[in-house]
C-alpha atoms as a PDB file:
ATOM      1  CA  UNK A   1      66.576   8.252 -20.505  1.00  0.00           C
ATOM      2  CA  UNK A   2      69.806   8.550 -22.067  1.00  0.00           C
ATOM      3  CA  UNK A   3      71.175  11.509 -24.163  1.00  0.00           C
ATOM      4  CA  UNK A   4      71.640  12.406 -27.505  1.00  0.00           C
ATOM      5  CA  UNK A   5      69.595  12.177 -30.660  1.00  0.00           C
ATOM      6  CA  UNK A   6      67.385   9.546 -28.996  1.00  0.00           C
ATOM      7  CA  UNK A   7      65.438  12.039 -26.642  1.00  0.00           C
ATOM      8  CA  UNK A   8      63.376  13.123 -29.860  1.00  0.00           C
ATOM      9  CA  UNK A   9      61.615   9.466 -29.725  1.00  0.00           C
ATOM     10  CA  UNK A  10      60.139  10.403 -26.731  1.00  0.00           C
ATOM     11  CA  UNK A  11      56.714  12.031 -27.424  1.00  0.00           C
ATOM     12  CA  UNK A  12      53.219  10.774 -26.861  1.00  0.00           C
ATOM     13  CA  UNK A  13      53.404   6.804 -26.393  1.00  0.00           C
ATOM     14  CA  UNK A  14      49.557   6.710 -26.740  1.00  0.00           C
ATOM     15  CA  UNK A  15      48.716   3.174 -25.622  1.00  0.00           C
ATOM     16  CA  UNK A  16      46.696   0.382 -28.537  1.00  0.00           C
ATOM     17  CA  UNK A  17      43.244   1.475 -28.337  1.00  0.00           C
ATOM     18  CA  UNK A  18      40.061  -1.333 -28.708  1.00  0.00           C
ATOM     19  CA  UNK A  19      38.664   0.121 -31.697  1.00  0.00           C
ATOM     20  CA  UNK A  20      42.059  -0.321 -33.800  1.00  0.00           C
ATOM     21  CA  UNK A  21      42.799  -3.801 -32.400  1.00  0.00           C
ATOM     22  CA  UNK A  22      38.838  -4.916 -33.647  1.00  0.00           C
ATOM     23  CA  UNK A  23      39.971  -2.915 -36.868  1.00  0.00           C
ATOM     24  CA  UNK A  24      42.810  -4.839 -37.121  1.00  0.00           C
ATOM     25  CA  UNK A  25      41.354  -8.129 -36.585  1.00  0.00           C
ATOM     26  CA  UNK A  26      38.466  -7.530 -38.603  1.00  0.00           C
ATOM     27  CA  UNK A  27      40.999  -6.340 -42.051  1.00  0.00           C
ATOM     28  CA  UNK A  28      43.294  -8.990 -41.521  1.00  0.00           C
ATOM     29  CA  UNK A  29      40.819 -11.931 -40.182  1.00  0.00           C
ATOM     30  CA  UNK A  30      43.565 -12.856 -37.411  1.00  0.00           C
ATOM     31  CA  UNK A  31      42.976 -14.502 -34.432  1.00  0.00           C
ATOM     32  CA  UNK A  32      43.104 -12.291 -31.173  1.00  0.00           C
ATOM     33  CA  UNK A  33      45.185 -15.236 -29.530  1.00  0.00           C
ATOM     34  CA  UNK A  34      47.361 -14.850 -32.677  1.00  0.00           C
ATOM     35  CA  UNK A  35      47.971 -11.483 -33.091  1.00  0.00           C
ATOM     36  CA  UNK A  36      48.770 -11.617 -29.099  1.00  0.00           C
ATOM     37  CA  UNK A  37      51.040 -14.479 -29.369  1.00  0.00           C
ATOM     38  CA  UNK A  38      53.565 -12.661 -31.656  1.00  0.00           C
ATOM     39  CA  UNK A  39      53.077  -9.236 -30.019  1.00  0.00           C
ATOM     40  CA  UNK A  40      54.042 -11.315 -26.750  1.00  0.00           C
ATOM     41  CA  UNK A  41      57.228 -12.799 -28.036  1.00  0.00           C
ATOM     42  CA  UNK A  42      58.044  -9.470 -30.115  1.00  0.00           C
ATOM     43  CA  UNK A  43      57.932  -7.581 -27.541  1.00  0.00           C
ATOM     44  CA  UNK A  44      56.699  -9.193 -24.227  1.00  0.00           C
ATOM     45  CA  UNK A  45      53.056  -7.157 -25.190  1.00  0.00           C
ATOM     46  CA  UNK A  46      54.204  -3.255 -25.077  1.00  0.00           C
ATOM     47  CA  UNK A  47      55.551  -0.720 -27.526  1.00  0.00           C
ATOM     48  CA  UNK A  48      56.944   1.482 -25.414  1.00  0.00           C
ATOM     49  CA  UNK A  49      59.663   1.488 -22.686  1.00  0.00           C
ATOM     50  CA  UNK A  50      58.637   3.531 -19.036  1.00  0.00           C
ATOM     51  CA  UNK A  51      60.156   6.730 -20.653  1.00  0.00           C
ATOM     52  CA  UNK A  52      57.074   6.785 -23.841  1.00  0.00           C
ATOM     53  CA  UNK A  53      59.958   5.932 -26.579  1.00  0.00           C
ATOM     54  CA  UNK A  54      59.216   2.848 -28.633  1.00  0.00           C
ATOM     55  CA  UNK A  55      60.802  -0.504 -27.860  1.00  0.00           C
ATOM     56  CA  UNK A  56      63.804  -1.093 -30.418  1.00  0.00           C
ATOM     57  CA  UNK A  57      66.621  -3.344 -31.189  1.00  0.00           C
ATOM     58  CA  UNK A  58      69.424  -2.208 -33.141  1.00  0.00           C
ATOM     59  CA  UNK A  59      71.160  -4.404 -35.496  1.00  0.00           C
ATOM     60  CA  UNK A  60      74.644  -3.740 -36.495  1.00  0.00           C
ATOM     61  CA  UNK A  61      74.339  -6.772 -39.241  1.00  0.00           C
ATOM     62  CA  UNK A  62      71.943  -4.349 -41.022  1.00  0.00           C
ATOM     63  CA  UNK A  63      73.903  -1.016 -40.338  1.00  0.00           C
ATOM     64  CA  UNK A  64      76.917  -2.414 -41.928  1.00  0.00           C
ATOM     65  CA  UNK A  65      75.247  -3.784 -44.776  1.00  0.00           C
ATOM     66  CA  UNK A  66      73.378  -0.300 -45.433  1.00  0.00           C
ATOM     67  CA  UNK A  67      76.731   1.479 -44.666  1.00  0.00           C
ATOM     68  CA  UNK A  68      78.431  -1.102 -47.541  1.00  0.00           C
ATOM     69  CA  UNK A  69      81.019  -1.754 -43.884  1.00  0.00           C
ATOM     70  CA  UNK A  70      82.067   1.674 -44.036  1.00  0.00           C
ATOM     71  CA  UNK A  71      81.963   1.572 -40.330  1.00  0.00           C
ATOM     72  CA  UNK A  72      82.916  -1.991 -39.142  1.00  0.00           C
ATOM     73  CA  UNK A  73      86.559  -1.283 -38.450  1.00  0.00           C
ATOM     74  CA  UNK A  74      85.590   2.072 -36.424  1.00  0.00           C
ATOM     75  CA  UNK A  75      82.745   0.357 -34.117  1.00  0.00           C
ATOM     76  CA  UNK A  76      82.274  -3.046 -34.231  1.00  0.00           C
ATOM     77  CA  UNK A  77      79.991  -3.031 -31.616  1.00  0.00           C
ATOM     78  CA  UNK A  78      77.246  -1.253 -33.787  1.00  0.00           C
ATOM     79  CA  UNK A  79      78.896  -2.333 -37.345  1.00  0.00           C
ATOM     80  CA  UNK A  80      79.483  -5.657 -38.031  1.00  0.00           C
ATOM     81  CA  UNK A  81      78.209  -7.953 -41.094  1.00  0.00           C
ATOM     82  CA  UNK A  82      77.246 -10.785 -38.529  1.00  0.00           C
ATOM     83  CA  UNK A  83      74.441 -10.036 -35.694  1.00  0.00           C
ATOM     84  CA  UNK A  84      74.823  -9.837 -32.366  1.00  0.00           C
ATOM     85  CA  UNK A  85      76.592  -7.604 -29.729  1.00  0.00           C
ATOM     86  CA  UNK A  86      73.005  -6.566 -28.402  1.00  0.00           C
ATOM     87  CA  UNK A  87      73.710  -5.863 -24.948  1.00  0.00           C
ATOM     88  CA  UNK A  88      71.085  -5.490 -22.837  1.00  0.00           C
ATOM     89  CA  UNK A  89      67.608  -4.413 -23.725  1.00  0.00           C
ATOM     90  CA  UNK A  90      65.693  -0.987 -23.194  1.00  0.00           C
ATOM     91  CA  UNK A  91      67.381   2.184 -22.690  1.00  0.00           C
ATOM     92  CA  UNK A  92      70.800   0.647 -24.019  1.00  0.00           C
ATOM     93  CA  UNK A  93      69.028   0.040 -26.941  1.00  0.00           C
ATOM     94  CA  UNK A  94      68.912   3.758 -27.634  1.00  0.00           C
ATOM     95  CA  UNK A  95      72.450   3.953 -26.674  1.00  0.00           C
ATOM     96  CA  UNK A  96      73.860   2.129 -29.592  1.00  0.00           C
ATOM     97  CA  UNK A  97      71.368   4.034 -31.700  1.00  0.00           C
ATOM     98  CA  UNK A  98      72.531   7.277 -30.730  1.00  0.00           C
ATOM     99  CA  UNK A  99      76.187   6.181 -32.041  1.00  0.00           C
ATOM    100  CA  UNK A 100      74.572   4.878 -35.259  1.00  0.00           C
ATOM    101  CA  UNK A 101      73.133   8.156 -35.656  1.00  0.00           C
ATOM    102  CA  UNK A 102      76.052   9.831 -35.293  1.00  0.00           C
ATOM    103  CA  UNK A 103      77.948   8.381 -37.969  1.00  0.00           C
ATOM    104  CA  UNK A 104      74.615   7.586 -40.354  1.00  0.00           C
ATOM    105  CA  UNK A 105      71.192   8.819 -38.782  1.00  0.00           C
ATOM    106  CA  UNK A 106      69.205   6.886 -41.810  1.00  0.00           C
ATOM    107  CA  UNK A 107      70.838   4.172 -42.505  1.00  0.00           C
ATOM    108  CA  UNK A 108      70.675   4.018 -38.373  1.00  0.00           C
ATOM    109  CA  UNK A 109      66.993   4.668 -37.885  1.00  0.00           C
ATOM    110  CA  UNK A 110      66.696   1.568 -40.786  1.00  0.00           C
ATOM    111  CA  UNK A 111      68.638  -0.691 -38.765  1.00  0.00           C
ATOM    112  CA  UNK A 112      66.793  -0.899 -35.796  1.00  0.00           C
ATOM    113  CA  UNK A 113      63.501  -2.573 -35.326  1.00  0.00           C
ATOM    114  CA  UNK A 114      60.495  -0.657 -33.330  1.00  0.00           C
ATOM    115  CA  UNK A 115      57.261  -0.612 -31.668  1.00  0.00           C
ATOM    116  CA  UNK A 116      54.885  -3.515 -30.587  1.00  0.00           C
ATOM    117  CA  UNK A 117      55.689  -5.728 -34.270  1.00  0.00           C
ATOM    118  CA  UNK A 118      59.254  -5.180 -33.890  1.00  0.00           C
ATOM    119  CA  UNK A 119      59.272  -4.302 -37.513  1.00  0.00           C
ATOM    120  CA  UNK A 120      62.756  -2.771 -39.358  1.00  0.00           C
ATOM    121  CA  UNK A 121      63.175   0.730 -40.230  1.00  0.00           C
ATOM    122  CA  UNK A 122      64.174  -0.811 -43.391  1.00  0.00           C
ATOM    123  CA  UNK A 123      60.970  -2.067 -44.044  1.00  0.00           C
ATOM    124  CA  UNK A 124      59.091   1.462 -43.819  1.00  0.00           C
ATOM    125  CA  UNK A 125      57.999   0.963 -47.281  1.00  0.00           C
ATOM    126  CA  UNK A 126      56.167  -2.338 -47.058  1.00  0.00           C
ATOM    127  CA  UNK A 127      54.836  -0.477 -43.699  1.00  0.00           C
ATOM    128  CA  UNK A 128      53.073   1.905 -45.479  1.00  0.00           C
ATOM    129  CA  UNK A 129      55.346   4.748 -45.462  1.00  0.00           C
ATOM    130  CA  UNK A 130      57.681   6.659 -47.461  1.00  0.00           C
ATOM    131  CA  UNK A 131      60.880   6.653 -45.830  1.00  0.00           C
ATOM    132  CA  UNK A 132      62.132   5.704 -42.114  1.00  0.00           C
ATOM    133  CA  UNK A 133      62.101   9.039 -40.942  1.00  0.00           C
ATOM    134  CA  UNK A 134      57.525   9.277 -41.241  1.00  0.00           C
ATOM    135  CA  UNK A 135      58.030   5.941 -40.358  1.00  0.00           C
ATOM    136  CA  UNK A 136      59.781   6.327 -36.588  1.00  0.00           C
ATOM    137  CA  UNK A 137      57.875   9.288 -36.463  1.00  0.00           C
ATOM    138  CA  UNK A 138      54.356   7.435 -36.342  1.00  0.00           C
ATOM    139  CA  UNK A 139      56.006   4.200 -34.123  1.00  0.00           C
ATOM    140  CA  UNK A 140      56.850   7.244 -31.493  1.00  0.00           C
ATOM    141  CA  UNK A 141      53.624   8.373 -31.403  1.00  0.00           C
ATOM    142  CA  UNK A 142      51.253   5.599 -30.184  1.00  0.00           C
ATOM    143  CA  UNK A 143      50.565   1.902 -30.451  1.00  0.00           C
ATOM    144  CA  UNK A 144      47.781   2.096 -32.667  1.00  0.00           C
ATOM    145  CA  UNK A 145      50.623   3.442 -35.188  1.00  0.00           C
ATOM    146  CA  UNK A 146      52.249   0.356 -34.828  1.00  0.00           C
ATOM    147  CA  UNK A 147      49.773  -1.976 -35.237  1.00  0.00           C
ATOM    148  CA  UNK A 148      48.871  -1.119 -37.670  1.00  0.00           C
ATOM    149  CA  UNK A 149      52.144  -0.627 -39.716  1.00  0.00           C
ATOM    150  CA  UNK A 150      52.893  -4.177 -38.553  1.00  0.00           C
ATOM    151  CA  UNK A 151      49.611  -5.231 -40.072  1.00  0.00           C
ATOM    152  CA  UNK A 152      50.448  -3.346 -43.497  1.00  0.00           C
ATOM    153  CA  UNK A 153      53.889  -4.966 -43.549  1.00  0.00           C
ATOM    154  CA  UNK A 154      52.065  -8.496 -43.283  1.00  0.00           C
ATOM    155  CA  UNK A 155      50.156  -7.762 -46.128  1.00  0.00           C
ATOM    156  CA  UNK A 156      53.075  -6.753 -48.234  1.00  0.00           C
ATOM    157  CA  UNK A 157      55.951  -9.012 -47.068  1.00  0.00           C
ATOM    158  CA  UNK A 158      53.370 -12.266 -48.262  1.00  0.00           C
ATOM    159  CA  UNK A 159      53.730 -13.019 -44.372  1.00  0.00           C
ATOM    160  CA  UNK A 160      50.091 -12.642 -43.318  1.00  0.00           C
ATOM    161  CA  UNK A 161      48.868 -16.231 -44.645  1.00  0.00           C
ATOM    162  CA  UNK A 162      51.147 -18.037 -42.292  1.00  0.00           C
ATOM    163  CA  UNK A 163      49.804 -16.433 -39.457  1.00  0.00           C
ATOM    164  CA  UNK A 164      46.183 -16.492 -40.451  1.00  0.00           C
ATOM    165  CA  UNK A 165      47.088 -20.395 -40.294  1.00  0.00           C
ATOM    166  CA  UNK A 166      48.762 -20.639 -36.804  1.00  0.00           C
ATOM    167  CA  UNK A 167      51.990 -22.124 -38.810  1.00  0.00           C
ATOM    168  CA  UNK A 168      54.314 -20.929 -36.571  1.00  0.00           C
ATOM    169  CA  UNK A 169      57.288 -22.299 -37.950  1.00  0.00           C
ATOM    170  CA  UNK A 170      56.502 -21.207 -41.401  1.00  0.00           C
ATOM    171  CA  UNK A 171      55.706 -17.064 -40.138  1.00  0.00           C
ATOM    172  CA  UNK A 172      58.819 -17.085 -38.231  1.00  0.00           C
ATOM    173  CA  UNK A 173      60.806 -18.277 -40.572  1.00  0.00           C
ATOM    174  CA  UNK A 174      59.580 -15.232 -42.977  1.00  0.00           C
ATOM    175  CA  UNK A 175      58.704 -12.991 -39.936  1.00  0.00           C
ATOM    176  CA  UNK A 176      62.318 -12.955 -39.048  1.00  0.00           C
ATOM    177  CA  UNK A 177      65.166 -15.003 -39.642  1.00  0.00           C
ATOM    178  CA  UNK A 178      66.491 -18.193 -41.368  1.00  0.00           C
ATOM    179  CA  UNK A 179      68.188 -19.111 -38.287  1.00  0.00           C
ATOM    180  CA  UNK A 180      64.724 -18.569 -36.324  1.00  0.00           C
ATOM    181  CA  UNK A 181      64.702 -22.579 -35.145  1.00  0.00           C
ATOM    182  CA  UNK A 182      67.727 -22.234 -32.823  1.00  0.00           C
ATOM    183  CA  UNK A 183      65.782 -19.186 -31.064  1.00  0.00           C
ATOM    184  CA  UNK A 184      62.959 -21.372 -30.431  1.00  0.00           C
ATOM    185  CA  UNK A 185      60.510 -18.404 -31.821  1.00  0.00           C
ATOM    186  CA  UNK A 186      57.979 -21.170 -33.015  1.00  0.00           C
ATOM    187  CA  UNK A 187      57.735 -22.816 -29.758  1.00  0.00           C
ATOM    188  CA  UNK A 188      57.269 -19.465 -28.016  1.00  0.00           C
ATOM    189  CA  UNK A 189      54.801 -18.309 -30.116  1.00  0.00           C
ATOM    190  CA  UNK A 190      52.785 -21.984 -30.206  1.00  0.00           C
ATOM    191  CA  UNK A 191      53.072 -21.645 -26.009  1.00  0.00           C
ATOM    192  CA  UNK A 192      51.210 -18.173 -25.664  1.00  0.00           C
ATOM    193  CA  UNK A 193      48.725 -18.929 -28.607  1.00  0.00           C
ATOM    194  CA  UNK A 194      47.536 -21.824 -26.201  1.00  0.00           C
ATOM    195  CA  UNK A 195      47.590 -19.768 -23.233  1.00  0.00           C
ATOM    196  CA  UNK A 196      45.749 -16.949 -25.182  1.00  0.00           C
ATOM    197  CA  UNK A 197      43.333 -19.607 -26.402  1.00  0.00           C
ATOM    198  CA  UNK A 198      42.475 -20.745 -23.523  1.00  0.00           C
ATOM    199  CA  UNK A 199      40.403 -17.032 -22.410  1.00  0.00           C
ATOM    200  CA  UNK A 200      43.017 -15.051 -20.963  1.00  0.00           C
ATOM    201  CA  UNK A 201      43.871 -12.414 -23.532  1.00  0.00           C
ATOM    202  CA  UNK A 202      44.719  -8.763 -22.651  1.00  0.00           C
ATOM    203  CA  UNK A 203      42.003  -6.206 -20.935  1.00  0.00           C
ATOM    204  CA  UNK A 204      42.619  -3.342 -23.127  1.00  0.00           C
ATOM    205  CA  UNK A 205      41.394  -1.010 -20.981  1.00  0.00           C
ATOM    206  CA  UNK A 206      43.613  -1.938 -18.061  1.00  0.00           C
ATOM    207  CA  UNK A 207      46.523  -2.238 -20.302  1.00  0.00           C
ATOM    208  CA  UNK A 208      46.283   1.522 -21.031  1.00  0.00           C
ATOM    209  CA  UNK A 209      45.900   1.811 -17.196  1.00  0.00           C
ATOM    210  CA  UNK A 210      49.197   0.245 -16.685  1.00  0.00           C
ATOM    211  CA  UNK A 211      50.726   1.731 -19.478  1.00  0.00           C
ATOM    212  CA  UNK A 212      49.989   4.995 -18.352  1.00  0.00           C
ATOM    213  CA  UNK A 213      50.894   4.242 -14.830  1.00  0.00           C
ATOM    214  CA  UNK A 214      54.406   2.803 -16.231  1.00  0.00           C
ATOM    215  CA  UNK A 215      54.768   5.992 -17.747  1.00  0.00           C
ATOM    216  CA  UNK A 216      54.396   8.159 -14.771  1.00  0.00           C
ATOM    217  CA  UNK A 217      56.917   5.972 -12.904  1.00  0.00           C
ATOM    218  CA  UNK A 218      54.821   3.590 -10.970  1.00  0.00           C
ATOM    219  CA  UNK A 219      55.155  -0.344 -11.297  1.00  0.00           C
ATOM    220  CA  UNK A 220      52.266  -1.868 -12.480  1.00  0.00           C
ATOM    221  CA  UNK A 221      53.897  -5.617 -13.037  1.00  0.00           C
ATOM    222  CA  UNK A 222      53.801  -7.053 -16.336  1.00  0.00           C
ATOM    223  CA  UNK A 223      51.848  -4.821 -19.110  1.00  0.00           C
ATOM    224  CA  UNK A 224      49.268  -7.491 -19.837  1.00  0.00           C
ATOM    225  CA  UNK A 225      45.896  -6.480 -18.910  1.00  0.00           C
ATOM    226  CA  UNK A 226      44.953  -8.328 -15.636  1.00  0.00           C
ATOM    227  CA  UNK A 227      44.236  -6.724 -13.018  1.00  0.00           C
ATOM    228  CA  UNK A 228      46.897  -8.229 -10.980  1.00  0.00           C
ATOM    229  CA  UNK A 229      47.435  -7.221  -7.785  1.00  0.00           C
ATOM    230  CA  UNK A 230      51.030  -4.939  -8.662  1.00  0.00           C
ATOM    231  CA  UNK A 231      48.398  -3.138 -10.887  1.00  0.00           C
ATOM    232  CA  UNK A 232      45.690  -2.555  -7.686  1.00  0.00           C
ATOM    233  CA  UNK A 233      48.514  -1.590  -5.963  1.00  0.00           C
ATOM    234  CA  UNK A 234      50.659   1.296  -8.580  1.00  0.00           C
ATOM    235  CA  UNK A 235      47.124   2.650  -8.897  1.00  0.00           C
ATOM    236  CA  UNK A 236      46.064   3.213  -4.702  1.00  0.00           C
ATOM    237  CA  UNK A 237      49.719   4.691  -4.929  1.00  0.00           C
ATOM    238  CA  UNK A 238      49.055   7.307  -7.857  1.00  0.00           C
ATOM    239  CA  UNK A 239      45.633   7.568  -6.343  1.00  0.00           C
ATOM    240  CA  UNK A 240      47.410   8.851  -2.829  1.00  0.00           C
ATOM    241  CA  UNK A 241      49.952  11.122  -5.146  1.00  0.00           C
ATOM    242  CA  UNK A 242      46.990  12.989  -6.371  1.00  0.00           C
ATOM    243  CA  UNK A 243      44.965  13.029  -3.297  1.00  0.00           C
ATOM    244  CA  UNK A 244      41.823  11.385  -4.391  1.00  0.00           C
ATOM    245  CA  UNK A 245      40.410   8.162  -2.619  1.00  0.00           C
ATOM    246  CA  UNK A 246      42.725   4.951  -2.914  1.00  0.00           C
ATOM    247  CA  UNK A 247      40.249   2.547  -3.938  1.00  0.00           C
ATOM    248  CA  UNK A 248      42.483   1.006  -6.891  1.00  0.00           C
ATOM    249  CA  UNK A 249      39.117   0.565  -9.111  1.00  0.00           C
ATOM    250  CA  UNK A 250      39.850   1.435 -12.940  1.00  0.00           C
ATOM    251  CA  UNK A 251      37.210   3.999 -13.703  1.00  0.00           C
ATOM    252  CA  UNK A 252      36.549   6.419 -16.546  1.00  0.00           C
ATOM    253  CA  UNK A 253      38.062   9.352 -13.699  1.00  0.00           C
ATOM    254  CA  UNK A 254      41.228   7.502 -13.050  1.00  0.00           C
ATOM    255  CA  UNK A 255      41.775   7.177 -17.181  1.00  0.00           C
ATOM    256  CA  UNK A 256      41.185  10.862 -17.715  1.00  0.00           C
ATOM    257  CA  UNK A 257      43.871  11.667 -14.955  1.00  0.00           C
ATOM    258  CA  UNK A 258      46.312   8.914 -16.635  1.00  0.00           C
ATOM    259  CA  UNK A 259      45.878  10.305 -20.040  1.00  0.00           C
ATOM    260  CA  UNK A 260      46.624  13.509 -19.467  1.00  0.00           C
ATOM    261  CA  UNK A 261      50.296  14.894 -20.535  1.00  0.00           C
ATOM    262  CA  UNK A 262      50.652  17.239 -17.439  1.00  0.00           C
ATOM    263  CA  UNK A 263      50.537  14.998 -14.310  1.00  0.00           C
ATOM    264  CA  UNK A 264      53.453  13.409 -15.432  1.00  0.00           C
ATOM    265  CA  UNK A 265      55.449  12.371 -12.651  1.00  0.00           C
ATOM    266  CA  UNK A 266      58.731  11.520 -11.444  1.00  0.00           C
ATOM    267  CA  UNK A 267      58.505   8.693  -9.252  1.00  0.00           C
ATOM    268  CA  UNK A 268      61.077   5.798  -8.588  1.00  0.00           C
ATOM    269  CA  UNK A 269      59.920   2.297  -9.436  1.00  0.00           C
ATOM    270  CA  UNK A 270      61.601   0.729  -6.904  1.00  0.00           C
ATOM    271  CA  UNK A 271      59.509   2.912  -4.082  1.00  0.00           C
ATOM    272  CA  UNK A 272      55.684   1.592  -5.482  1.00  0.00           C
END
């Protein structure tokens, strides 16, 4: 975890519960295979990184534009009025945040883009919330929070139709950029809708497993919920940390251990 102002957006990370994703579905009458689809490409199917803070991507086009450039000739690397200079995901994410903050902490938190929906701080309001700050503080605490913001901002941003629909093109093009045809966002998202379609969508009950297990500092492979065999395997390893029997089965013990906030552990990824 890196330092400065970005250690508060560490907190609970509660994992997307079943009864909100059925909620979901059932008050927006999406498909799970679409819903999955753009949670996939958003965000590869998590909200959180390994240290419980939410997934985010800063945008200095955005900073600069809410700054009115008061900032571009001082860093350019976090204030500029064309995108780019991303860098590398995760943690670094936070990094350029942290400088943001430092020069404009709400015109910072605005110009970055969070949780599972990867939706803009800027767009708290059409979220549901008042201002960015209630907004950031519901994306840190679970995934359920950002569903469901996500879901609110489809609603109000007129966005929701194109994705009841499947028209790909058409939802990414509103979803999130004109230039979204050279990032091939449409084609991503029609690829995992058929894979989705085809049966294979996410266990949710795993997926907390291997969020949780993520979160401790095991490696449970992709956060997709199969039971894959790097899943089997990060939980025999917890299972042997704790000293119960290492039979890598995903029972209602093994969830109560995950869930809970003091068995948090320090263990590097690279040795499970």
């Amino acid at each position: 975890m890196s330092g400065g102002a970005s250690t508060e957006f560490s907190a609970t990370g509660k994992p997307l519960t079943e009864s909100k994703f059925v909620g979901i579905l059932a008050d927006t009458g999406l498909e799970p295979a679409a819903l999955w689809s753009v949670l996939t490409v958003e965000t590869t199917g998590c909200g959180f990184l390994s240290d419980r803070r939410p997934k985010i991507l800063f945008e200095r086009h955005i900073f600069s534009r809410l700054t009115s450039g008061s900032y571009d000739a001082l860093a350019p690397d976090i204030s500029s009025p064309s995108s780019g200079s991303y860098g590398s995901a995760g943690v670094n994410q936070y990094a350029r945040l942290d400088k943001a903050i430092s020069l404009n902490r709400s015109a910072a938190l605005m110009s970055a883009s969070w949780g599972l929906g990867q939706i803009m701080g800027e767009n708290a309001p059409l979220a549901g919330f008042p201002n960015v700050e209630g907004f950031v503080m519901a994306m840190v605490v679970s995934e359920d929070n950002q569903l469901d913001a996500m879901a609110k901002f489809l609603k109000s941003s007129g966005t929701m139709t194109a994705l009841q629909q499947c028209d790909w093109a058409k939802f990414d093009q509103s979803y999130n950029c004109s230039n979204y045809a050279s990032h091939n966002y449409d084609g991503l998202l029609g690829h995992f809708y058929a894979q989705f379609k085809s049966g294979n969508l996410p266990n949710l009950r795993i997926r907390a497993a291997q969020v949780y297990l993520s979160f401790k500092g095991f490696a449970p492979g992709p956060i997709d919920g199969i039971l894959g065999q790097s899943t089997i395997w990060a939980i025999k390893a917890y299972q042997e940390s704790i000293g119960v029997e290492q039979n890598g089965v995903i029972d209602d013990a093994l969830m109560n251990r995950l869930e809970s906030q003091d068995q948090v552990l320090n263990i590097d990824h690279e040795d499970t």
